[in-house]
Protein backbone atom coordinates (compact mmCIF):
# COMPACT_ATOMS: atom_id res chain seq x y z
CA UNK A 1 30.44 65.05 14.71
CA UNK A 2 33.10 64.41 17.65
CA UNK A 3 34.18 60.93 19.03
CA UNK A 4 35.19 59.89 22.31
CA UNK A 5 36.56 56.13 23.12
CA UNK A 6 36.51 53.71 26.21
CA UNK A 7 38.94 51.16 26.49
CA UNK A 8 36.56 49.56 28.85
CA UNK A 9 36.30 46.11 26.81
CA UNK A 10 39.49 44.62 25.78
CA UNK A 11 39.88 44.97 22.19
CA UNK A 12 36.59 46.81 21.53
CA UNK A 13 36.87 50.04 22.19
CA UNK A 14 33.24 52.11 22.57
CA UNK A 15 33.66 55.17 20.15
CA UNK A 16 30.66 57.55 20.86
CA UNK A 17 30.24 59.29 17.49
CA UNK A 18 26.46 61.11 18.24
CA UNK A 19 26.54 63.29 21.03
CA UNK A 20 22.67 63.70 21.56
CA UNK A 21 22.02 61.45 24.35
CA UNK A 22 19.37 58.35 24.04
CA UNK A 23 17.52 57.59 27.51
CA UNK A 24 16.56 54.66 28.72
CA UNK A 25 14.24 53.86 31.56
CA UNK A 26 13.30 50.34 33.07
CA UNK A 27 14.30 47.60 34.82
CA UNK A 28 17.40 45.83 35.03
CA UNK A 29 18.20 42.47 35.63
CA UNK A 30 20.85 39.49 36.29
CA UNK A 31 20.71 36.52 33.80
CA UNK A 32 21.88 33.19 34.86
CA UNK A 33 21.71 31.43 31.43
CA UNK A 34 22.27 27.75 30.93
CA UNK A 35 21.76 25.58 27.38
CA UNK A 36 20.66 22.22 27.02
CA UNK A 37 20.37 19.77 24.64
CA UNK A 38 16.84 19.44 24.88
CA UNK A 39 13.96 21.08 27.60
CA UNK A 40 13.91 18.98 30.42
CA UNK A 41 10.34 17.06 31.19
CA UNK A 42 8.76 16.89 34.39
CA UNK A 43 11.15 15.15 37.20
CA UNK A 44 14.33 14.68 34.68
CA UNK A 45 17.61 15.35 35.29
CA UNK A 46 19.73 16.72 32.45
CA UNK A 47 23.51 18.12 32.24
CA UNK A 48 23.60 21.64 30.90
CA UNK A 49 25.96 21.85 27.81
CA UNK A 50 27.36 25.82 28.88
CA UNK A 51 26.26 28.45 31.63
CA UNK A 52 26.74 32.06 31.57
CA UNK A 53 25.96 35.20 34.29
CA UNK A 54 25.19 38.26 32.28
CA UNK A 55 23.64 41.35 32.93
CA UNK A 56 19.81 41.44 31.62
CA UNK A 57 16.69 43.07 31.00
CA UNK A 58 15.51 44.67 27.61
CA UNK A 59 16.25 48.67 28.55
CA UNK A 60 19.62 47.26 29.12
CA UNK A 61 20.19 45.14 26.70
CA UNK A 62 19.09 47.94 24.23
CA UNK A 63 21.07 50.82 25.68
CA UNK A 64 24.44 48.11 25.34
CA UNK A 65 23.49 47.75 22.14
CA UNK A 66 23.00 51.26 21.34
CA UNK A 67 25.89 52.33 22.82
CA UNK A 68 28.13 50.13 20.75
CA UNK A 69 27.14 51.24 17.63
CA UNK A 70 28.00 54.76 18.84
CA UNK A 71 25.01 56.19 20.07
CA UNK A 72 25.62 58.29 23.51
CA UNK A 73 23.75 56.18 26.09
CA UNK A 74 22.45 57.09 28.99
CA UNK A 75 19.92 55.04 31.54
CA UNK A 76 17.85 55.18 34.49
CA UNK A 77 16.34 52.67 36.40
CA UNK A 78 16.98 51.18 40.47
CA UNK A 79 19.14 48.35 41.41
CA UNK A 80 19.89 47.36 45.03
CA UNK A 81 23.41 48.05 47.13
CA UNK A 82 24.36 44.20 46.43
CA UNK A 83 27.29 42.49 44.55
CA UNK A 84 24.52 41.66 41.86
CA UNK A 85 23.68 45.54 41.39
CA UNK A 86 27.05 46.57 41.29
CA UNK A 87 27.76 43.99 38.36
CA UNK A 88 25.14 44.76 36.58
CA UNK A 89 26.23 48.87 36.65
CA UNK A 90 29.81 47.90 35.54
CA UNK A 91 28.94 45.80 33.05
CA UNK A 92 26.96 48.93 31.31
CA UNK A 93 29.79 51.34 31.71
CA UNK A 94 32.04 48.60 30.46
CA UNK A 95 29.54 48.71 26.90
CA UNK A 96 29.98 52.40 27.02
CA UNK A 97 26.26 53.40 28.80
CA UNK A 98 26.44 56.27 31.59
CA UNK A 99 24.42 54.80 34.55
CA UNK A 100 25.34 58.13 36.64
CA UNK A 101 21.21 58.76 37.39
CA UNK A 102 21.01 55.02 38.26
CA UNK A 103 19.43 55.20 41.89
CA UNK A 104 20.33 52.67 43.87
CA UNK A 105 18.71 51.47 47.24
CA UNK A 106 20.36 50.77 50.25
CA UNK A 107 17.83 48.01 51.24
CA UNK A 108 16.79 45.32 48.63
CA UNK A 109 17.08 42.71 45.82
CA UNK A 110 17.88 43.08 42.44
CA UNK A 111 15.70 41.43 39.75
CA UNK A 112 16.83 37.98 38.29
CA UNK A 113 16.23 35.98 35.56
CA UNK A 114 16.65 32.15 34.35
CA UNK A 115 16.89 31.86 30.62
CA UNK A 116 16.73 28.07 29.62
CA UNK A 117 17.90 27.63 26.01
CA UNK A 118 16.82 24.29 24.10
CA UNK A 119 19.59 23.32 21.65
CA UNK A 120 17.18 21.23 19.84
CA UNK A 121 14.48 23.83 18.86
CA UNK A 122 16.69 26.79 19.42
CA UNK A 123 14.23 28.31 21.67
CA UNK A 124 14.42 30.03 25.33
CA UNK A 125 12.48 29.79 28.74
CA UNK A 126 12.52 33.01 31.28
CA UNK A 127 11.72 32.65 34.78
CA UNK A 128 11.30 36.42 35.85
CA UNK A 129 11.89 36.61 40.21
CA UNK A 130 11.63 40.71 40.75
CA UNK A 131 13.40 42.61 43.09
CA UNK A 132 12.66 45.70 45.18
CA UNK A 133 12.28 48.37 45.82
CA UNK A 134 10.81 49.07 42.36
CA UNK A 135 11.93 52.68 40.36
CA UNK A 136 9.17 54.93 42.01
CA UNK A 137 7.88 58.07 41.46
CA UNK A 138 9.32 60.00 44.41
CA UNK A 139 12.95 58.94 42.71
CA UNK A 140 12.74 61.67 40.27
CA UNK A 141 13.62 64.35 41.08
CA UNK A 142 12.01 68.12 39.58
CA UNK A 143 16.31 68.34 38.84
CA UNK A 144 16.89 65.00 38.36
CA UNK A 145 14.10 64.96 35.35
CA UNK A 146 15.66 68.17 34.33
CA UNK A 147 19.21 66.92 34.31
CA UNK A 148 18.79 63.14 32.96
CA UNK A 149 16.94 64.54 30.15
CA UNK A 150 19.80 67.49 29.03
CA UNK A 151 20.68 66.73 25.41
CA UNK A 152 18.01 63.45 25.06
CA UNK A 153 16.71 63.31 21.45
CA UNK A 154 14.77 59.95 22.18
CA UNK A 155 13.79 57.97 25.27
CA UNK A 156 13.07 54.62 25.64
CA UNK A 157 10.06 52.93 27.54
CA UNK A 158 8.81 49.74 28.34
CA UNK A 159 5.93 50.65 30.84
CA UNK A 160 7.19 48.04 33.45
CA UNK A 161 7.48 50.94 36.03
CA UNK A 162 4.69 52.72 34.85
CA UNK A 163 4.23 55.48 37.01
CA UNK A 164 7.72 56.64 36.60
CA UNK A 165 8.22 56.20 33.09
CA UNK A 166 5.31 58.29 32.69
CA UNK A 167 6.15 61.28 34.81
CA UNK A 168 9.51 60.88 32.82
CA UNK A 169 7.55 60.91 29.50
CA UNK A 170 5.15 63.62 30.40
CA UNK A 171 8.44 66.06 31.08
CA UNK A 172 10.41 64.52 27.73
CA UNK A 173 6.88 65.43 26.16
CA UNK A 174 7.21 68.96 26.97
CA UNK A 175 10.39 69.18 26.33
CA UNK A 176 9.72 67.99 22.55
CA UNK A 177 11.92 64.44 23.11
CA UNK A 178 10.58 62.00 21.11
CA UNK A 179 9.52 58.74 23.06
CA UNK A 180 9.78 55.28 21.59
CA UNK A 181 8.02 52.51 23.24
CA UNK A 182 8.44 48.77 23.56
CA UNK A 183 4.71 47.09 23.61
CA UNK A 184 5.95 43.57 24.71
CA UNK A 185 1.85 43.21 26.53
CA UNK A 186 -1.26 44.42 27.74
CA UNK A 187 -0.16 45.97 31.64
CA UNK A 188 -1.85 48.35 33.75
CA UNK A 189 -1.14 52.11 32.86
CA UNK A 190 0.48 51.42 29.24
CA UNK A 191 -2.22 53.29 27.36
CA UNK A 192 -0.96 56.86 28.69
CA UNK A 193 2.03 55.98 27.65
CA UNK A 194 1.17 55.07 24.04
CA UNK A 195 -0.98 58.57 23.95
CA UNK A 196 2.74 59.87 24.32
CA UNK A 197 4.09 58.24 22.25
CA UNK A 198 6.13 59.00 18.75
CA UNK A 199 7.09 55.45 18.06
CA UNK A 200 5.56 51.95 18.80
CA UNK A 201 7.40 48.68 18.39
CA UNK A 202 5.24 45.87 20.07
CA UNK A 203 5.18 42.08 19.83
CA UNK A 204 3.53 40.18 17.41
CA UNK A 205 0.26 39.86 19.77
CA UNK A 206 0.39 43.12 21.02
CA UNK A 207 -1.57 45.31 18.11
CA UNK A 208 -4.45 42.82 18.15
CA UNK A 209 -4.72 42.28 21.77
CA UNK A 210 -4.70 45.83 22.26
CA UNK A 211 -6.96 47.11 19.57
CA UNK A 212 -9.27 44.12 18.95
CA UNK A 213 -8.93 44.34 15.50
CA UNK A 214 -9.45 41.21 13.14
CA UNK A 215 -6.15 40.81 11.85
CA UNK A 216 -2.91 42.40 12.25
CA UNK A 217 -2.64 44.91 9.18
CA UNK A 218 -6.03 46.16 10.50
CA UNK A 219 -4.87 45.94 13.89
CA UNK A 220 -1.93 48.49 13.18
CA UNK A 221 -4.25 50.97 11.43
CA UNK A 222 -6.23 51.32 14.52
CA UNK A 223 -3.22 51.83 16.38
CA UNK A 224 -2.19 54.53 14.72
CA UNK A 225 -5.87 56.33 14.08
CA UNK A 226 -6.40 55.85 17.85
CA UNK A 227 -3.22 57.13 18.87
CA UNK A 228 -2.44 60.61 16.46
CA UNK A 229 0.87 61.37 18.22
CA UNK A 230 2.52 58.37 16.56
CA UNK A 231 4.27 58.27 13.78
CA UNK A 232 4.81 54.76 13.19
CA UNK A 233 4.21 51.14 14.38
CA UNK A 234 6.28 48.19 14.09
CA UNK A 235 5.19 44.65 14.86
CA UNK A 236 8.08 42.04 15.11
CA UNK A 237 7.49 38.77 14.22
CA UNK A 238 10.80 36.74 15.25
CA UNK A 239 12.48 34.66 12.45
CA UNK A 240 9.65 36.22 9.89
CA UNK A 241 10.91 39.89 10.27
CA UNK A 242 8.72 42.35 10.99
CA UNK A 243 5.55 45.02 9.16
CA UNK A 244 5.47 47.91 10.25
CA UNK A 245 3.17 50.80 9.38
CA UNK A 246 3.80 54.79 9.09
CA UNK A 247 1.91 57.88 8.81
CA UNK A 248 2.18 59.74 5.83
CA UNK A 249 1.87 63.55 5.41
CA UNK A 250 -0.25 63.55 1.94
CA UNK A 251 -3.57 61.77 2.69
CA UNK A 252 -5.43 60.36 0.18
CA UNK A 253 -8.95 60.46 0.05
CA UNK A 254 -10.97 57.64 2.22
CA UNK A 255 -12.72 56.32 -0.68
CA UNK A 256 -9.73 56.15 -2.60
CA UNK A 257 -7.52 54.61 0.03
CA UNK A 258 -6.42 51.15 -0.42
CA UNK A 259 -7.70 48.48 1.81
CA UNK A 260 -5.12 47.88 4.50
CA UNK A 261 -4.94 43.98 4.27
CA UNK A 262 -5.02 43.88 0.57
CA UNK A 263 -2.50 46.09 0.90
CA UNK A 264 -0.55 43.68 3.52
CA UNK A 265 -1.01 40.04 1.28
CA UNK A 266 -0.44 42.60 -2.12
CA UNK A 267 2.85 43.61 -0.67
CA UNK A 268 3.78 40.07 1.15
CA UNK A 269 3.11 39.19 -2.41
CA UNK A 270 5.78 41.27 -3.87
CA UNK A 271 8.40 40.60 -1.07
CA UNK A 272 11.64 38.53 -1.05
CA UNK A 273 11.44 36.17 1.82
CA UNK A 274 14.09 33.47 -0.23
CA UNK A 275 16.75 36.40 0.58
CA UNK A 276 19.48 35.38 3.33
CA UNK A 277 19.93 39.42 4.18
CA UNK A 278 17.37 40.91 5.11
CA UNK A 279 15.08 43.36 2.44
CA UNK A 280 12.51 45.58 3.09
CA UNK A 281 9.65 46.20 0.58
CA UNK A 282 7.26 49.80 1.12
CA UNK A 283 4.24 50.63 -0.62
CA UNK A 284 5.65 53.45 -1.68
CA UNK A 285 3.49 53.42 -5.15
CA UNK A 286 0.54 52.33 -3.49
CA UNK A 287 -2.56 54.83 -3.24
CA UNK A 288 -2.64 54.98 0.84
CA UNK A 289 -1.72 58.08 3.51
CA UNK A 290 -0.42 55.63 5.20
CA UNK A 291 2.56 53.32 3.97
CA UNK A 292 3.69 49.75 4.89
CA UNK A 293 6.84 47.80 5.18
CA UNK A 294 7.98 44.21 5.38
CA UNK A 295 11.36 43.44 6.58
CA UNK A 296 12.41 39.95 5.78
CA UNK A 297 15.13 38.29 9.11
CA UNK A 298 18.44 37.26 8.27
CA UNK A 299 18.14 33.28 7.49
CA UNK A 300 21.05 32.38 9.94
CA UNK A 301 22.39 29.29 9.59
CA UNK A 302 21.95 26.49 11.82
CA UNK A 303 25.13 25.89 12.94
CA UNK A 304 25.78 29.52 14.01
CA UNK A 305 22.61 29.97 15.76
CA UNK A 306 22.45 29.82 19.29
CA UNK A 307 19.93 31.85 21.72
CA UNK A 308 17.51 34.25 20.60
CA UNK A 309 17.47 35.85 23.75
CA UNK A 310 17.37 39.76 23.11
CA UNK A 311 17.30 39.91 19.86
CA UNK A 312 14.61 41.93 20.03
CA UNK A 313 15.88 44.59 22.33
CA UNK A 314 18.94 44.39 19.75
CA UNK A 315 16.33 44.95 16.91
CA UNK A 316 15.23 48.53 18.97
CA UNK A 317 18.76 49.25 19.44
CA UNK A 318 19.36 49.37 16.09
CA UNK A 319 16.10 50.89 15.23
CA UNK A 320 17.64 54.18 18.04
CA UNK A 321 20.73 54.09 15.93
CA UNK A 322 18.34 54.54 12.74
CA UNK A 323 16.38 57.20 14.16
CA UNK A 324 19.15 59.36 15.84
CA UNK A 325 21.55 59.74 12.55
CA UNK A 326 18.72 60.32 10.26
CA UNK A 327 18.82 57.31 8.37
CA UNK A 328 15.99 56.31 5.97
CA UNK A 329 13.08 54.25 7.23
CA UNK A 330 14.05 51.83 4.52
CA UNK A 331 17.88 51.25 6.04
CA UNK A 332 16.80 51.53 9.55
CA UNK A 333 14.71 48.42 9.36
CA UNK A 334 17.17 46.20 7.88
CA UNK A 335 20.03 47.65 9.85
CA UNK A 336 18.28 46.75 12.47
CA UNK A 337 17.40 43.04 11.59
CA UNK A 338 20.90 42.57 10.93
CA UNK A 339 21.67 44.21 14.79
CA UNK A 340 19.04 41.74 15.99
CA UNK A 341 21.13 38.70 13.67
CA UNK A 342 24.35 39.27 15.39
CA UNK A 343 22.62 38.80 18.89
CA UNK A 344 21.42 35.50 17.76
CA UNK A 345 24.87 34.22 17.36
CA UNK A 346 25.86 33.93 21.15
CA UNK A 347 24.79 32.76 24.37
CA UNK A 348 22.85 35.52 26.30
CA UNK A 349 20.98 39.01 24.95
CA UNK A 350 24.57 40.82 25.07
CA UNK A 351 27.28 38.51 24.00
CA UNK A 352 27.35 39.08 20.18
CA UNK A 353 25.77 42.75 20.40
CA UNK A 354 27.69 44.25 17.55
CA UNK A 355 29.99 46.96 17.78
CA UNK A 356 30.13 49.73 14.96
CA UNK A 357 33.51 47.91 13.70
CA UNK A 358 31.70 44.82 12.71
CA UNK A 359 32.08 43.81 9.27
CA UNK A 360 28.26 42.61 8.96
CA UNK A 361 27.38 46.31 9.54
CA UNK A 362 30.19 47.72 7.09
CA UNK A 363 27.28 48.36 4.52
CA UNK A 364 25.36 51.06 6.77
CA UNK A 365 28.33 52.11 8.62
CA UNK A 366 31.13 51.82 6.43
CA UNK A 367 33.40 50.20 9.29
């Protein structure tokens, strides 16, 4: 294992300890956030309590996160020649991500965002405004693909600029790269990305808006016997954790299985949720080919929480971290909750990202 360090951040220097790459692809964005004591009804005027600019966007915000826990970083997405898109570019290289593929356009606006954050109910409002030129097709290169993906063990999707991130996942796919994907909702072209698929993590809606199953447990079954490539599906479920639901090897007879929302209230049952840190309970003894999880969230306290903004790109940068140093499913998912924990404790999706150093990750990382 060999290290390399950027000074880049005052005080926090980025030590790259896992030198197969993790690629992103997406969008990025500019976040102008502001907090206020409560959200504003029709026609008021209110006085923000703090304001912060801050690069955005979840491939982003992941790959920041990723990259300061020590995973080599790497991204590729399309920002405009502007101050904006410069920012945003320096601001990655500052967290330790290589935005060398980054294609940027001569002509054009970068995306933007306004993130609202109500003090009172500790909740946020986007405003999405997009940009152009979109990441197209015609970008990528036959070397470009060939080069960006040198050394990848996973890529990150979203499916927001669907036809490229396919013909990026369709060459990763031959190249045996595993593809994770983020299922936020239903858009245009997402189901041939899901067929390529290794890993899932979608919203809470997602699985049952997708599969038209009558619950969730069931809902995440179907995902994974419609879609044989995957290997697991997570659905988050913001301060309540997360489930998520893996393919075994050793199936178990159909008759013999056990049913798949007894299984989900049986192991709810059994779970922890008075915990502060976050546990995770598998059905491990169960009779089923395929087993379940349920992470518990950190219970942060109220005076220390601030924005939830990105936690849940900070959840899948954690869950990277997991998958590219071989930890067990088991410490993956509550590493990761405890990633997504630390982003809850500043304003914006990147503020609190953790670095490896951080003594609330000194238990999987021994920092």
């Amino acid at each position: 294992m060999t290290s390399r360090s950027n000074e880049a951040i005052p005080g926090h220097p980025i030590v790259v300890l896992w030198l197969q790459w993790q690629l992103g692809c997406g969008q990025l964005c500019l976040d102008y956030l502001v907090t206020v004591p409560s959200f504003p009804v029709p026609d008021q005027k209110i006085r923000a309590t703090s304001f912060k600019v801050q690069g955005g966007g979840n491939t982003g915000n992941t790959l920041t996160c990723a990259a300061r826990l020590g995973l080599a970083s790497r991204i590729l997405a399309k920002v405009a020649d502007d101050s904006q898109g410069r920012w945003m570019l320096e601001e990655l290289e500052s967290s330790g991500v290589d935005t060398s593929f980054c294609v940027t356009a001569k002509d054009g606006v970068s995306h933007f965002n306004y993130v609202i954050v109500d003090n009172q109910t500790n909740t946020r409002t986007c405003v999405f405004t997009p940009g152009y030129p979109p990441l197209l097709p015609d970008d990528l290169t036959e070397s470009l693909l060939v080069d960006v993906l040198d050394r990848v063990r996973v890529i990150h999707v979203t499916g927001r600029s669907r036809e490229t991130e396919l013909l990026l996942a369709q060459k990763a796919h031959s190249k045996n790269v595993s593809i994770l994907i983020n299922a936020e909702k239903r858009r245009e072209g997402l189901d041939k990305l899901l067929d390529l698929a290794d890993y899932a993590v979608c919203s809470t809606h997602f699985p049952q808006d997708w599969t038209e199953s009558p619950s969730s447990p069931s809902a995440l079954l179907s995902m994974l016997i419609r879609l044989p490539k995957l290997k697991f599906v997570i659905m988050t479920l913001g301060e309540d954790g997360c489930v998520m639901l893996e393919r075994c090897p050793n199936e178990v007879p159909e008759s013999e299985e056990t049913d798949i929302d007894e299984l989900h209230e049986s192991l709810k049952q059994s779970t922890d949720f008075t915990s502060v840190l976050p546990v995770c309970n598998s059905s491990t003894e169960r009779k089923c080919y395929r087993e379940m999880y349920i992470v518990t969230a950190e219970k942060i306290p109220s005076s220390e929480l601030m924005d939830t903004t990105g936690a849940g790109d900070a959840f899948t940068g954690g869950l990277l971290y997991g998958l590219c140093t071989d930890m067990t499913l088991k410490e993956t998912l509550t590493f990761a909750s405890r990633v997504a924990a630390c982003c809850c404790r500043g304003l914006g999706a990147r503020t609190t990202l953790p670095f490896r150093t951080d003594p609330n990750l000194a238990a999987f990382l021994g920092a």
